[in-house]
Protein backbone atom coordinates (compact mmCIF):
# COMPACT_ATOMS: atom_id res chain seq x y z
CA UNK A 1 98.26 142.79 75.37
CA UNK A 2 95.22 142.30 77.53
CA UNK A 3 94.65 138.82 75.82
CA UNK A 4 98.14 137.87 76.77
CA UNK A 5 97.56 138.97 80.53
CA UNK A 6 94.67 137.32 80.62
CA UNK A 7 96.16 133.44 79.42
CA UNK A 8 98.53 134.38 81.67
CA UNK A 9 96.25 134.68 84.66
CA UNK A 10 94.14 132.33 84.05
CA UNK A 11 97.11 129.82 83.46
CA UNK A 12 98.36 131.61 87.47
CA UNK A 13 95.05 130.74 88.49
CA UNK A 14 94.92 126.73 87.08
CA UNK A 15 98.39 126.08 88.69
CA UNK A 16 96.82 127.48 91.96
CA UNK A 17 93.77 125.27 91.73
CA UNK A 18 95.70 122.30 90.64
CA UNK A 19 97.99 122.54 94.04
CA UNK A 20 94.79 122.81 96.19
CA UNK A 21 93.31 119.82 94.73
CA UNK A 22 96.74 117.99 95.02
CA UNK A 23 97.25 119.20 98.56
CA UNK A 24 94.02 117.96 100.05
CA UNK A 25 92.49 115.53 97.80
CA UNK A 26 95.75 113.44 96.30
CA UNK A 27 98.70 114.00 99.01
CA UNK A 28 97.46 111.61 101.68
CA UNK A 29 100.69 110.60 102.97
CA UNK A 30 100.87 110.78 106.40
CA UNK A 31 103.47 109.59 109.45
CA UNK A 32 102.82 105.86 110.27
CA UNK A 33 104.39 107.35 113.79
CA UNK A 34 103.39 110.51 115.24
CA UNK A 35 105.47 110.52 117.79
CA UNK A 36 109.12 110.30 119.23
CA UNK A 37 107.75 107.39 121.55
CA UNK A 38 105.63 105.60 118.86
CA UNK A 39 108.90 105.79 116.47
CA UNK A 40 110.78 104.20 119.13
CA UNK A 41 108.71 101.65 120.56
CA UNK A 42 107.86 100.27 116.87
CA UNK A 43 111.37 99.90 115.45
CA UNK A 44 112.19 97.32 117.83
CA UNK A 45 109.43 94.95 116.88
CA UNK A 46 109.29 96.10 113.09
CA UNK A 47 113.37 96.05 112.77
CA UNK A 48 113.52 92.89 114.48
CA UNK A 49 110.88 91.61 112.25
CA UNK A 50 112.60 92.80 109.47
CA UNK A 51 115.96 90.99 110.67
CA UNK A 52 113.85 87.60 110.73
CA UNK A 53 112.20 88.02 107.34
CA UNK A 54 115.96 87.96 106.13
CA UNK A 55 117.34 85.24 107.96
CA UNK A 56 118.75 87.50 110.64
CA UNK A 57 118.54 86.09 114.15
CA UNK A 58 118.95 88.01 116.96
CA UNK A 59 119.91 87.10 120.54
CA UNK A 60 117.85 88.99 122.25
CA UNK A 61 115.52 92.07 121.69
CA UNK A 62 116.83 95.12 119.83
CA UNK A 63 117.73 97.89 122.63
CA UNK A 64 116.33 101.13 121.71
CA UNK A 65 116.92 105.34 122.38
CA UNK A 66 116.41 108.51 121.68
CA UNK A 67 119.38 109.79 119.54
CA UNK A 68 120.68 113.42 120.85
CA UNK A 69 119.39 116.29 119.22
CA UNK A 70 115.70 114.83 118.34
CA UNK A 71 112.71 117.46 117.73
CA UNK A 72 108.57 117.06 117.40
CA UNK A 73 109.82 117.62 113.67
CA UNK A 74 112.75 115.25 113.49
CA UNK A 75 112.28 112.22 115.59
CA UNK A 76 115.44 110.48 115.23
CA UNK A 77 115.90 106.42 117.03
CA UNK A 78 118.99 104.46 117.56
CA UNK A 79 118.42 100.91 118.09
CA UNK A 80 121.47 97.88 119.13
CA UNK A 81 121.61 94.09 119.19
CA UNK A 82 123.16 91.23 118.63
CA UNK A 83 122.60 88.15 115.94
CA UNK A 84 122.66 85.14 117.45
CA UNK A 85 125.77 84.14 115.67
CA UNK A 86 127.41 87.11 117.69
CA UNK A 87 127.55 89.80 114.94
CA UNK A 88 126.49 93.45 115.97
CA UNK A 89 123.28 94.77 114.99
CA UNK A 90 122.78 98.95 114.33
CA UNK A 91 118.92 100.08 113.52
CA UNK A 92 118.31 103.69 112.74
CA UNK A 93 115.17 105.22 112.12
CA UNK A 94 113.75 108.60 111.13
CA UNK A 95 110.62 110.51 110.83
CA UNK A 96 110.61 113.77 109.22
CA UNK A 97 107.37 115.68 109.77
CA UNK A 98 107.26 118.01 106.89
CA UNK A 99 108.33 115.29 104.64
CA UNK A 100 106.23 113.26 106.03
CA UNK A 101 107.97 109.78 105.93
CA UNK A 102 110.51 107.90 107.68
CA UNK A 103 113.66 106.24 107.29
CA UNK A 104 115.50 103.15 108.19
CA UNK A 105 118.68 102.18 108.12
CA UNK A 106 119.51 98.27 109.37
CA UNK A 107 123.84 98.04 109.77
CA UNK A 108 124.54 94.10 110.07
CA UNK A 109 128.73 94.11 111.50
CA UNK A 110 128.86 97.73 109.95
CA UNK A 111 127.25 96.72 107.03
CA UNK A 112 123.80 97.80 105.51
CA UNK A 113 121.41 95.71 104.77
CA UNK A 114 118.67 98.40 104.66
CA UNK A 115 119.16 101.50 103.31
CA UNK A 116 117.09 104.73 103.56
CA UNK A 117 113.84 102.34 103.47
CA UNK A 118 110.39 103.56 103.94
CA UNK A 119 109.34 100.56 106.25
CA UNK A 120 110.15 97.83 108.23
CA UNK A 121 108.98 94.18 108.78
CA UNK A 122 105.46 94.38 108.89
CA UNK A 123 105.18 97.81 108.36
CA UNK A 124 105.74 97.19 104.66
CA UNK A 125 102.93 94.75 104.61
CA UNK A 126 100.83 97.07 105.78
CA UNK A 127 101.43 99.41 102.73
CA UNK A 128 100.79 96.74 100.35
């Protein structure tokens, strides 16, 4: 019995040592945007960048708000436009803190043509 409680802790004590190591020396990922205002200020260049890399024209610059209901832990952005070609233009990003990532959705006349993405324009470039 006592060599069974032993494996057993020291297997208790590996899985605790493992998620240490994991949580501070692996798990790097951190928010590209700290901030409600960073989050907001960069989708309009990176989603606009993004809308160019695919052919997307747009009018004029992406508009950009706070969406209701937004928290230091849930920064939430609503951006609107128009393509040059007339055709409305929905951009909605996310950053989840305790995730840690962010989320984009790009609507092109109600239709996406980004879903749930991690980045945006040059944003993704930056990654690579």
């Amino acid at each position: 019995m006592r060599v069974i409680a032993l494996g057993i802790a020291a297997l208790v004590l590996v899985g605790v040592a493992a998620t240490i190591v994991y949580a501070t020396l692996i798990d790097t990922k951190e928010l590209r945007y700290q901030t409600q205002a960073e989050l907001l200020n960069s989708t309009r260049t990176t989603a606009g960048a993004e809308l160019r890399s695919r052919g997307v024209p747009l009018s004029t610059a992406l508009s950009c708000a706070h969406m209701p209901g937004w928290t230091d832990a849930k920064m939430r952005v609503a951006c609107t436009g128009t393509t040059a070609d007339k055709k409305a233009v929905q951009v909605l990003a996310s950053g989840e803190r305790e995730k840690r990532e962010h989320y984009y959705t790009i609507l092109l006349d109600g239709r996406p043509i980004v879903e749930n993405a991690h980045c945006l324009g040059t944003d993704c470039q930056k990654q690579n």
